[in-house]
C-alpha atoms as a PDB file:
ATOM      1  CA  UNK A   1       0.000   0.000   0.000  1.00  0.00           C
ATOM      2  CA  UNK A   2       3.001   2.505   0.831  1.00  0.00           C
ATOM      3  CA  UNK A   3       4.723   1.956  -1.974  1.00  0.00           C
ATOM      4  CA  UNK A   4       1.758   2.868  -4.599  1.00  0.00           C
ATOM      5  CA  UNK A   5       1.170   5.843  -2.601  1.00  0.00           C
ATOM      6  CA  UNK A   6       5.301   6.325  -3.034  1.00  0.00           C
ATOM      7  CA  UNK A   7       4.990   5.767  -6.681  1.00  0.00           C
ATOM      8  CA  UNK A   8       2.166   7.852  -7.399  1.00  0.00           C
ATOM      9  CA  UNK A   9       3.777  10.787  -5.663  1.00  0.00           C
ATOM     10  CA  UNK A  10       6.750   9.926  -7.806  1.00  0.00           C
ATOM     11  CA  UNK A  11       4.777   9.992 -10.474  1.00  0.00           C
ATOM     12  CA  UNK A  12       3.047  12.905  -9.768  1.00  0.00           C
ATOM     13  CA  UNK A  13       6.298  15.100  -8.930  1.00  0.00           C
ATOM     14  CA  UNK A  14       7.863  14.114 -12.301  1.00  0.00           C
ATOM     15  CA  UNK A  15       4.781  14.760 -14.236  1.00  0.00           C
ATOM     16  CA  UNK A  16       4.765  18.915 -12.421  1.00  0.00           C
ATOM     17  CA  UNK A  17       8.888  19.073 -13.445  1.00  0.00           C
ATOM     18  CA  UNK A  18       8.210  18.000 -16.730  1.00  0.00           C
ATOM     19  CA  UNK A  19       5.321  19.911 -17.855  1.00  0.00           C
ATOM     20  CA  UNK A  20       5.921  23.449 -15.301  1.00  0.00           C
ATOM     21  CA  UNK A  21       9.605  23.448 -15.717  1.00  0.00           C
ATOM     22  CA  UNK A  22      10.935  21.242 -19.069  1.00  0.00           C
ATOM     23  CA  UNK A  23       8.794  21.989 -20.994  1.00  0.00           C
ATOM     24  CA  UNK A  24       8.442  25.708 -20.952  1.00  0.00           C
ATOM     25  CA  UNK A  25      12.378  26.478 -20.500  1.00  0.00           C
ATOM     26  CA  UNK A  26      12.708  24.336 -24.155  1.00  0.00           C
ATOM     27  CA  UNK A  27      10.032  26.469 -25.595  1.00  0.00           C
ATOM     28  CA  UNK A  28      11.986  29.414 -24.421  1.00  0.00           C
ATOM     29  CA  UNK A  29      14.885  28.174 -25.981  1.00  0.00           C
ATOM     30  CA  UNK A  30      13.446  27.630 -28.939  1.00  0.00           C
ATOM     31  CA  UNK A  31      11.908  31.156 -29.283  1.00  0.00           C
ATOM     32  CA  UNK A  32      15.340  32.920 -27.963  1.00  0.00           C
ATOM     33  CA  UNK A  33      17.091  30.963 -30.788  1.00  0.00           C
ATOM     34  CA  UNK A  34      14.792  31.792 -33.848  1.00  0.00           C
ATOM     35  CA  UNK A  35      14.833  35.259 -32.197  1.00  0.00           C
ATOM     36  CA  UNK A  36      18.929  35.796 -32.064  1.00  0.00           C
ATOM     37  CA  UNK A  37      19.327  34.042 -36.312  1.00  0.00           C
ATOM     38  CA  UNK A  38      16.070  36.653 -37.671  1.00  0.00           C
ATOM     39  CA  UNK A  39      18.459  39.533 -35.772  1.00  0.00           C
ATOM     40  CA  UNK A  40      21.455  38.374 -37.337  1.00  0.00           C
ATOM     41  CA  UNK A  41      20.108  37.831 -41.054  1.00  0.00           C
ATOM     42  CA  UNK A  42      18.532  41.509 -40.443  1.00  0.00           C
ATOM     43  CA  UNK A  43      21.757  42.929 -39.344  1.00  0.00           C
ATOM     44  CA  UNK A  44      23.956  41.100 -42.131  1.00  0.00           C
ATOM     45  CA  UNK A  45      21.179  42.517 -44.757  1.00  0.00           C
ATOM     46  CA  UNK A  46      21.607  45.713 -43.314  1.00  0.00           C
ATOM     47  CA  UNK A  47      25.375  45.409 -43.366  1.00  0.00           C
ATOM     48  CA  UNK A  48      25.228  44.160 -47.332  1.00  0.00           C
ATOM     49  CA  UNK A  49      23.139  47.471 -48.090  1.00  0.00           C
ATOM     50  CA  UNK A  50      25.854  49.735 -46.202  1.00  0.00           C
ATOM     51  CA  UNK A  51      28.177  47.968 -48.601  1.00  0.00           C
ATOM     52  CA  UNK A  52      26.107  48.459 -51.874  1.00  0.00           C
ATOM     53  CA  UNK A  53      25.133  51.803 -50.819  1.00  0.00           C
ATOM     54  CA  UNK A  54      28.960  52.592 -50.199  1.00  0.00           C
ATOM     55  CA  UNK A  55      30.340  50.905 -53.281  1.00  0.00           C
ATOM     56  CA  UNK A  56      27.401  52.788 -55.261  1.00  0.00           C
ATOM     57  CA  UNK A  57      28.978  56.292 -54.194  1.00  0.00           C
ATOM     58  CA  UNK A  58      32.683  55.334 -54.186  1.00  0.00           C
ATOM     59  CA  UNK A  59      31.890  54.196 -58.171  1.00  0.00           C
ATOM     60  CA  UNK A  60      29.453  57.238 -59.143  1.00  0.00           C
ATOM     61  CA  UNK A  61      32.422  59.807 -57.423  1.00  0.00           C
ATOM     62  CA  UNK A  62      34.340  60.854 -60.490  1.00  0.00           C
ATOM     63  CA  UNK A  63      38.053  60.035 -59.456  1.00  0.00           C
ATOM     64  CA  UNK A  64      40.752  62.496 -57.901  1.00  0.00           C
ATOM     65  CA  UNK A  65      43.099  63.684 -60.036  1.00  0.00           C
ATOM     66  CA  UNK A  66      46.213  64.382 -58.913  1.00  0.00           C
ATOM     67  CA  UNK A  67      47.411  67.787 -59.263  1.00  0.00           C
ATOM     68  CA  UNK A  68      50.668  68.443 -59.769  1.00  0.00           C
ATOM     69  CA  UNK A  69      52.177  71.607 -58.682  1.00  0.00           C
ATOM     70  CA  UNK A  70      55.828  72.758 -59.557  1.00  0.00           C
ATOM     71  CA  UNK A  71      56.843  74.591 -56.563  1.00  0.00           C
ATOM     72  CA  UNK A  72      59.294  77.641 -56.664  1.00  0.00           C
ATOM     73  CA  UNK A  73      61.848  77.331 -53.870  1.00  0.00           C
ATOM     74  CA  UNK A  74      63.195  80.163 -52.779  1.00  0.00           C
ATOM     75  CA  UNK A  75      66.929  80.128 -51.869  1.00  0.00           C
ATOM     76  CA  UNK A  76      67.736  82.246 -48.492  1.00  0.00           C
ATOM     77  CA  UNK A  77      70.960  83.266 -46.519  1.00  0.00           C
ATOM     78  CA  UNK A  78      71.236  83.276 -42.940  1.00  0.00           C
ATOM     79  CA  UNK A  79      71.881  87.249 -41.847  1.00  0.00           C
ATOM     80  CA  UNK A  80      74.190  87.379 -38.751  1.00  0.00           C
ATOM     81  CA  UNK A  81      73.848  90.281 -36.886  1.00  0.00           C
END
């Protein structure tokens, strides 16, 4: 008789842990998970745009040209006094 009434509060416990605790924490999981890779593919889409967006300008930019500028030195003497 004591030991049904053992198992069946066995039972019982395992059967709360499972469904109260398991369960729910996995389903958390889950959700945190799917949560954190729709974040990253948004932030690596966002980080492709920056790219286009910057390669765009950097191509429609005309070039620098390079100037080039003959100086005139100017030769000096030191004055002593």
């Amino acid at each position: 008789m004591w030991k049904f009434i053992i198992d069946g509060l066995i039972i019982y416990l395992l059967y709360k842990v499972i469904f109260e605790v398991v369960i729910p924490v996995s389903k958390g999981v889950k959700s945190v998970k799917r949560n954190m890779e729709q974040m990253q593919r948004q932030q690596a889409e966002a980080f492709k745009q920056a790219q286009n967006a910057q390669t765009q300008q950097t191509t429609t930019n005309d070039p620098k040209k390079e100037v080039t500028v003959e100086a005139e030195y100017i030769d000096f003497e030191e004055v002593k006094k």
